[in-house]
Every structure is written in structure tokens, then in C-alpha cells.
Protein backbone atom coordinates (compact mmCIF):
# COMPACT_ATOMS: atom_id res chain seq x y z
CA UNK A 1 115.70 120.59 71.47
CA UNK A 2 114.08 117.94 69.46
CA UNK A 3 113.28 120.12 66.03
CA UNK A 4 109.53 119.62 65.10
CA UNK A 5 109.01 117.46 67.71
CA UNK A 6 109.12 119.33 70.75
CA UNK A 7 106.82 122.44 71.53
CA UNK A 8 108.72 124.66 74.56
CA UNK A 9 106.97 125.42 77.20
CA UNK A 10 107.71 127.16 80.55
CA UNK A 11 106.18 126.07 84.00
CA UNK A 12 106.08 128.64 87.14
CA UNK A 13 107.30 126.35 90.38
CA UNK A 14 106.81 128.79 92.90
CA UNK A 15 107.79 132.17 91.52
CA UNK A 16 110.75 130.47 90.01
CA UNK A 17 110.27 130.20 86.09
CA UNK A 18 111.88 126.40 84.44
CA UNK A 19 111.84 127.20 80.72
CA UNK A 20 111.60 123.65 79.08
CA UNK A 21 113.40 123.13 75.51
CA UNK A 22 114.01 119.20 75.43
CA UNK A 23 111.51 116.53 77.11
CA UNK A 24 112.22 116.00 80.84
CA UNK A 25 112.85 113.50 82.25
CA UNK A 26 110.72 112.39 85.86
CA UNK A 27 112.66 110.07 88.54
CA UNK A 28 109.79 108.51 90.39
CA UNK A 29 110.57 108.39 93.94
CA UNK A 30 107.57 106.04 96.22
CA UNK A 31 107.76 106.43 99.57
CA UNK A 32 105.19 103.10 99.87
CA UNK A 33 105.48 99.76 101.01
CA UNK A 34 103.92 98.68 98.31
CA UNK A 35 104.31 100.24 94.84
CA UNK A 36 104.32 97.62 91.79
CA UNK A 37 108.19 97.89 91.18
CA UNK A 38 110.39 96.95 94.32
CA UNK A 39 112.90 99.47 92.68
CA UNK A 40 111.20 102.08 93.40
CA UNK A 41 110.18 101.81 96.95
CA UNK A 42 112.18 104.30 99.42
CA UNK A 43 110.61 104.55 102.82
CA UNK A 44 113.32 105.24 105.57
CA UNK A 45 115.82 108.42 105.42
CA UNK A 46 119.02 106.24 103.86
CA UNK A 47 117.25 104.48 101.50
CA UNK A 48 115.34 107.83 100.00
CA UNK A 49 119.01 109.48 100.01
CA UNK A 50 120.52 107.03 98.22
CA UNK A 51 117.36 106.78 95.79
CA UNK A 52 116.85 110.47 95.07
CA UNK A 53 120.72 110.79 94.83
CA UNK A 54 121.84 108.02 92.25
CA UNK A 55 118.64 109.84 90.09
CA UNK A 56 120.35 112.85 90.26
CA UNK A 57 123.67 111.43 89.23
CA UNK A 58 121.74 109.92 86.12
CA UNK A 59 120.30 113.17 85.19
CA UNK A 60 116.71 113.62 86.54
CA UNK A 61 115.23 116.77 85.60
CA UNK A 62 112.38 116.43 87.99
CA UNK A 63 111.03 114.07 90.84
CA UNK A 64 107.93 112.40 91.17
CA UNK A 65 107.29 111.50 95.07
CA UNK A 66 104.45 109.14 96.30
CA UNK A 67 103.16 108.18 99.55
CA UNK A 68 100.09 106.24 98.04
CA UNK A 69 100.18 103.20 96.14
CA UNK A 70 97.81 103.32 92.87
CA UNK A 71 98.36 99.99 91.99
CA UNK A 72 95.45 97.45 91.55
CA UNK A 73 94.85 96.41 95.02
CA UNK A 74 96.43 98.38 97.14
CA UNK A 75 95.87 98.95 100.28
CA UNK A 76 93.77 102.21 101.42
CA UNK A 77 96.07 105.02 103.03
CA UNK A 78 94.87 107.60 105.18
CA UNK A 79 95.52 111.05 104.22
CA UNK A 80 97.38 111.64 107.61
CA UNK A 81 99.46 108.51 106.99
CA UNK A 82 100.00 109.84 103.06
CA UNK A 83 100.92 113.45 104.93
CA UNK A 84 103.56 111.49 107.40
CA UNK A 85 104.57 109.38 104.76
CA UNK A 86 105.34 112.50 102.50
CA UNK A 87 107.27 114.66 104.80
CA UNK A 88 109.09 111.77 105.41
CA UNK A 89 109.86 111.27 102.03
CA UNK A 90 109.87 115.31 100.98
CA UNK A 91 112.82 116.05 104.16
CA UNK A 92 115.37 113.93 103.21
CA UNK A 93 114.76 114.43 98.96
CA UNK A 94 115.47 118.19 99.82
CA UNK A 95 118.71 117.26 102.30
CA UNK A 96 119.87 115.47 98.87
CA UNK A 97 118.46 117.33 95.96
CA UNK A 98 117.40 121.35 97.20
CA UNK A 99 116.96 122.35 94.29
CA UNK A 100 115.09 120.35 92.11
CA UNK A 101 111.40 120.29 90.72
CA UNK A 102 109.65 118.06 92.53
CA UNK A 103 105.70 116.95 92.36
CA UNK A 104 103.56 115.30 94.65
CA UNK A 105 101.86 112.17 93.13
CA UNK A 106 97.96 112.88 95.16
CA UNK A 107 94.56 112.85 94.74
CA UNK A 108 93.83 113.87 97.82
CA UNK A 109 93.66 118.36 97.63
CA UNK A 110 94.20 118.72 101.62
CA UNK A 111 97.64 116.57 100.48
CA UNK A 112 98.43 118.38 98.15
CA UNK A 113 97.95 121.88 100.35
CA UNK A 114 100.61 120.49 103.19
CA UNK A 115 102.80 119.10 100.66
CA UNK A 116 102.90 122.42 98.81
CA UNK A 117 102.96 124.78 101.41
CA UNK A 118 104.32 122.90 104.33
CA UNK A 119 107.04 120.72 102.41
CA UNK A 120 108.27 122.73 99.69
CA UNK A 121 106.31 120.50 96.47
CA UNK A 122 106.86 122.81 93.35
CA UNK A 123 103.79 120.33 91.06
CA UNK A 124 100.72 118.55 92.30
CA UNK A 125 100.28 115.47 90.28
CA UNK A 126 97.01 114.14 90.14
CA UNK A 127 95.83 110.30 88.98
CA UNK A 128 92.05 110.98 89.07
CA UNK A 129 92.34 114.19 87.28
CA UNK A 130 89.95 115.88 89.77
CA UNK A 131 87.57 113.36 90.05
CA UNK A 132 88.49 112.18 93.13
CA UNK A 133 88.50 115.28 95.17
CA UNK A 134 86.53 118.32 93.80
CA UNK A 135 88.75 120.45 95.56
CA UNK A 136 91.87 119.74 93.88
CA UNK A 137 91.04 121.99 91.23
CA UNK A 138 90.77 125.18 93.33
CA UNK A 139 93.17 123.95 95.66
CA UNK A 140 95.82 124.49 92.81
CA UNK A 141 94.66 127.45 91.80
CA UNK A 142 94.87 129.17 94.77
CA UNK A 143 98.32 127.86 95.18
CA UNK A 144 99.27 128.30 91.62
CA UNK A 145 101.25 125.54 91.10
CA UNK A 146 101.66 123.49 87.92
CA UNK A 147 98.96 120.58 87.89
CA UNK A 148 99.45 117.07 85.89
CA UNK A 149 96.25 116.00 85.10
CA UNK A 150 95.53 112.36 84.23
CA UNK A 151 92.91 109.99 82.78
CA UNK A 152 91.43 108.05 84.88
CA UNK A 153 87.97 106.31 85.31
CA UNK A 154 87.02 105.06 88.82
CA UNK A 155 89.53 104.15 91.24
CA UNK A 156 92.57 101.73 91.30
CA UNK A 157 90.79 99.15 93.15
CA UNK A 158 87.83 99.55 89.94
CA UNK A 159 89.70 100.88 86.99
CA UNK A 160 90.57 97.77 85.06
CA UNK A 161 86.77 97.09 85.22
CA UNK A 162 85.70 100.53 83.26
CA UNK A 163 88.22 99.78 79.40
CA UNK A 164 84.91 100.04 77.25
CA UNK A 165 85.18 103.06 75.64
CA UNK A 166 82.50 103.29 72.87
CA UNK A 167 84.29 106.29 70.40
CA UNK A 168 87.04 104.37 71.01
CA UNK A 169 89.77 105.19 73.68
CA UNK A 170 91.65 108.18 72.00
CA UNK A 171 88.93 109.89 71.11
CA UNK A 172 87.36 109.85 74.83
CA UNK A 173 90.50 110.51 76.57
CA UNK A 174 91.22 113.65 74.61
CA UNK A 175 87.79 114.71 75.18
CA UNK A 176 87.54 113.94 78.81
CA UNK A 177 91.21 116.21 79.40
CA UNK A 178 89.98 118.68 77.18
CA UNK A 179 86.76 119.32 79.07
CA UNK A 180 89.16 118.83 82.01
CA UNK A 181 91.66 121.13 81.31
CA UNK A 182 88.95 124.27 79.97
CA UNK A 183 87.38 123.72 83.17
CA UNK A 184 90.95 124.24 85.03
CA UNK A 185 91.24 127.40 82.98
CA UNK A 186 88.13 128.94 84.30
CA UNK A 187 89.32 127.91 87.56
CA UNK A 188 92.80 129.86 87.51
CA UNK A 189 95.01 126.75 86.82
CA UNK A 190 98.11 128.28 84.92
CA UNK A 191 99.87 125.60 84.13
CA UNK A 192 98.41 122.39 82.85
CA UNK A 193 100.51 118.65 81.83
CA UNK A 194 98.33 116.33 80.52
CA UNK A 195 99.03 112.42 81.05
CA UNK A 196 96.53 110.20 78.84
CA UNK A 197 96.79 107.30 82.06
CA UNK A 198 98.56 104.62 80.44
CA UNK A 199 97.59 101.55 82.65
CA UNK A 200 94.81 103.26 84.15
CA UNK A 201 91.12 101.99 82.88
CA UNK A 202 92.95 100.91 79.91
CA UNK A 203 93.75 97.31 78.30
CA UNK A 204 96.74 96.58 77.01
CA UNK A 205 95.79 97.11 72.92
CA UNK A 206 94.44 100.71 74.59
CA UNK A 207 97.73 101.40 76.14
CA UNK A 208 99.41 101.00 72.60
CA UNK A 209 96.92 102.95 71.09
CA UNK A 210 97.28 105.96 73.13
CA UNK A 211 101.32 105.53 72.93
CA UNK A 212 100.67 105.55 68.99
CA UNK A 213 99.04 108.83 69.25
CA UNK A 214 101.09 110.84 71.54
CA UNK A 215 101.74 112.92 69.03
CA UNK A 216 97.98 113.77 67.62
CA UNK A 217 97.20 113.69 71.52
CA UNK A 218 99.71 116.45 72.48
CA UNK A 219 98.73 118.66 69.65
CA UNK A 220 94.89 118.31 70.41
CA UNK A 221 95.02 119.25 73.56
CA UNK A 222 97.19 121.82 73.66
CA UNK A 223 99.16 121.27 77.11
CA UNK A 224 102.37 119.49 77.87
CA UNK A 225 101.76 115.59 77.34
CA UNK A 226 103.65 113.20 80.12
CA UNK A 227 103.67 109.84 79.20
CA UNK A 228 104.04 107.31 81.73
CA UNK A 229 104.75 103.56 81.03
CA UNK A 230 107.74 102.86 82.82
CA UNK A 231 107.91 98.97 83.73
CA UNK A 232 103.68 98.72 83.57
CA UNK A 233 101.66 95.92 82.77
CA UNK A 234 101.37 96.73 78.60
CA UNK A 235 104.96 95.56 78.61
CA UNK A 236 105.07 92.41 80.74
CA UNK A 237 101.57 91.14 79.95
CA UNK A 238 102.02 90.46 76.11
CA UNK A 239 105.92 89.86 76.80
CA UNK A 240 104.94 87.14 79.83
CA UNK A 241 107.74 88.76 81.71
CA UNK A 242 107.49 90.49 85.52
CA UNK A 243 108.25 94.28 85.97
CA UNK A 244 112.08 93.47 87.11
CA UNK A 245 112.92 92.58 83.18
CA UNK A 246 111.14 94.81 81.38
CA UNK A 247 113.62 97.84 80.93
CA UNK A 248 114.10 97.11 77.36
CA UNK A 249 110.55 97.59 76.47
CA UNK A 250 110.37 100.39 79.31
CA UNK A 251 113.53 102.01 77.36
CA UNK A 252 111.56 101.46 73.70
CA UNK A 253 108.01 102.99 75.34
CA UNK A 254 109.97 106.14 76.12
CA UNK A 255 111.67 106.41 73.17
CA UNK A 256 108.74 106.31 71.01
CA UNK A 257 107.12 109.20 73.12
CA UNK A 258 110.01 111.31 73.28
CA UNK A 259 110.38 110.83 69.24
CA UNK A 260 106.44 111.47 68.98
CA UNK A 261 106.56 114.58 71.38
CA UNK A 262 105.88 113.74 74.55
CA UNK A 263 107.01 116.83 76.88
CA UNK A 264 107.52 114.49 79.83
CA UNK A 265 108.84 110.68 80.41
CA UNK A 266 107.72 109.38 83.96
CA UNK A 267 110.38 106.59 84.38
CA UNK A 268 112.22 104.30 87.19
CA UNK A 269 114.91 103.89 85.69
CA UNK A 270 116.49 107.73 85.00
CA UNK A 271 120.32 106.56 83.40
CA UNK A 272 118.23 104.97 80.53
CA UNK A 273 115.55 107.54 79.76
CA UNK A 274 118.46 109.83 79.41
CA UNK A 275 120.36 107.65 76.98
CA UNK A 276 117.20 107.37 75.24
CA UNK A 277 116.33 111.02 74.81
CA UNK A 278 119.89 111.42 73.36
CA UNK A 279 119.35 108.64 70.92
CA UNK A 280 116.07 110.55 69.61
CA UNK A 281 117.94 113.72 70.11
CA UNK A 282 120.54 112.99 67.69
CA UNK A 283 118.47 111.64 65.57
CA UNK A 284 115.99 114.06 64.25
CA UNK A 285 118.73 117.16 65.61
CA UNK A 286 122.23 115.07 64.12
CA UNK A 287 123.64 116.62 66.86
CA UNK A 288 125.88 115.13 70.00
CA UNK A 289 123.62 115.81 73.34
CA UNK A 290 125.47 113.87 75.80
């Protein structure tokens, strides 16, 4: 446990309770054609084998899996196609990995029902935060399952169009999840992770803003905080490098979140997230973690 740092917190998958004493650390796992990073793309049974077991092997606490591409431009999926894509995807992660947490990376609450029910999904994690569906939020409930819920304005084809935030951008993301995550209380919502949206409605000076504040942000709010930054476009824009080289920056993003609080790291790249949360591990513990 990082001392000071770190706020435990338990999370009920399913009747099964995961008490949480360090940050976790989230293999993401798209089962897209498309995704931004190649190296994270599994969409046939071998290659999602061999993806969900080398992130095992590097010490994933949890999996992320994603059947619809929220990149800028993507192209639209049907929710029957997500569905397909997902038990795809969901089958052969379980043949692999039976055991481990795994969320669902929708917007979409009839998605998240099958994948829940149908396929075994332990966490519904949610881009638009609701706002895309108003049924998410009493979709979870009724399931009581944990729910991520992230900042977002408009959609992925729109959201790079909506960065003005007048109060600045801290100050309205915390109060947009906050409103957000009272509401989910009211609605039976147990368990609530909050994800500020790095890369989503935000420019890059935003993105470092909100990474500056995980800290303030996690104890305002109350909840969990994931951070997710993992090879995005705050790193390669100012660096003028593509998402295949930036694992250094990825690796110093995560470190800075894990040092600051961050319950959570959302990451392609599992081996070094884990070295990482060591390194800030022994650092503010002086103990050996490995």
C-alpha cells in the first residue's frame, strides 16, 4: 500500500468482494479493428489468448475489454455487432484468465446487460458517463455491478470540438462527476470509479492539468479515480512522436498518478505499469514490492 497516498477501497464483482490496498493495474484488451494503438487490437480467438495471457504474465489486476472504437473517427458499430464482437472477445479471455476482474468498455446499457449477465463482465465501464444512454444508470443498478464513470462531452466523432470550459477544466469536470455520481447514488449504484476523460473533450494543456490534480480530484470526489493516458495524444502531440514510441511518457503519466493517488492505471502496456507502481511503491513505502 502506498502510505498517504492510497485510500482502500473494496468493489463487489458479483457477490465476490476484491478488497483493493495498492492501485490496480487495467490491461486493456480491444476486440476492434480499429482502436488507436495497433497493440492493442485482438479480434480472432489466438490472438485474444495470447493478448489476455502475456497481460496476465505481466501482472494485470484487471481487464478492460472493448468491442467499440472511441477514437476520433471511428467508425459507427452496431450494438449487435459490439454484442458479437464482445462474446467473441469475453469467451476466449475467460478460457485464458477465469478468474479475473474484467469490465466492459460501453456506452451502450442493453451492452452492458448481455455482457454482464450473458458473458460473465464483473464492471461496466462507461465513456459518456451516462449521457449517452439514460439507461445505463439503472441498468447498473439493477445489476449491481461496479460502474466507471467518465467525463465526457459529446461524442468521439464531436468531442475535440467541445475543450472550452469557462471555470476552467478541473473545476467543471469535478462538478459534472460529482453531480454524476450523487445522481448514481439515488439510483442504487454501489460502487462508483471515477475517470476525469483524459483525451476526451480535452486539449492537450487540459490533459496535463487534470493529471496535475489527480490528487485534489480523487479527494473531491470521493470515489476511486482511474486515470487513463496510456499511449494518447497529450504524449505524442507535444513530443511529435506516433503512439508506437511513446511508452516512456506512457510509463511517466502513470507514475505520476499512481504517486498522486490514482486508484486505477488504464494501460497497454501491463509489464511497465507494474514496474512503475513498484518504483512509487518503494518510494514513499521504502519497501521491496516486487
Amino acid at each position: 500500500m502506498i502510505s498517504d497516498h492510497f485510500n482502500r477501497f473494496s468493489l463487489n464483482l458479483r457477490g465476490r468482494l476484491l478488497d483493493v490496498e495498492r492501485p490496480m493495474v487495467m490491461g486493456i484488451l480491444n476486440v476492434t479493428p480499429d482502436s488507436f494503438y495497433a497493440g492493442s487490437r485482438a479480434n480472432t480467438d489466438s490472438l485474444i489468448e495470447e493478448r489476455v495471457s502475456k497481460m496476465m504474465a505481466e501482472g494485470a489486476d484487471m481487464i478492460d475489454i472493448g468491442a467499440y472504437s472511441s477514437r476520433p473517427g471511428a467508425e459507427d458499430v452496431s450494438a449487435s455487432e459490439e454484442i458479437a464482437r464482445l462474446r467473441l472477445g469475453m469467451t476466449a479471455l475467460r478460457r485464458v484468465a477465469p478468474d479475473v476482474p474484467v469490465s466492459v468498455d460501453t456506452f451502450r446499457a442493453d451492452v452492458a446487460r448481455a455482457a454482464v449477465e450473458e458473458m460473465g463482465a464483473d464492471i461496466i465501464n462507461d465513456i459518456s458517463g451516462g449521457d449517452l444512454d439514460d439507461a445505463m444508470a439503472s441498468t447498473v443498478a439493477d445489476m449491481r455491478v461496479p460502474y466507471i464513470l467518465m467525463h465526457m462531452r459529446g461524442t468521439p466523432s464531436t468531442m475535440q470540438s467541445m475543450t472550452d470550459y469557462a471555470d476552467g477544466v478541473t473545476a467543471e469536470v469535478v462538478r459534472d462527476l460529482s453531480c454524476k455520481i450523487d445522481r448514481l447514488r439515488l439510483d442504487g449504484v454501489a460502487d462508483i470509479i471515477a475517470d476525469p476523460g483524459l483525451g476526451f473533450a480535452k486539449t492537450v494543456e487540459q490533459n496535463y492539468e487534470l493529471l496535475r490534480n489527480t490528487g485534489d480530484i480523487a479527494k473531491l470526489l470521493g470515489v476511486p479515480l482511474l486515470i487513463g493516458l496510456s499511449r494518447k495524444s497529450m504524449f505524442t502531440k507535444p513530443l511529435g512522436i506516433s503512439s508506437d514510441d511513446a511508452l516512456p511518457a506512457t510509463v511517466a503519466g502513470n507514475t505520476l498518478a499512481m504517486a498522486s493517488g490514482a486508484a486505477i492505471v488504464r494501460v497497454h502496456d501491463v509489464a511497465a505499469a507494474v514496474q512503475a507502481r513498484c518504483v512509487v511503491e518503494m518510494t514513499f513505502n521504502n519497501e521491496q514490492t516486487f
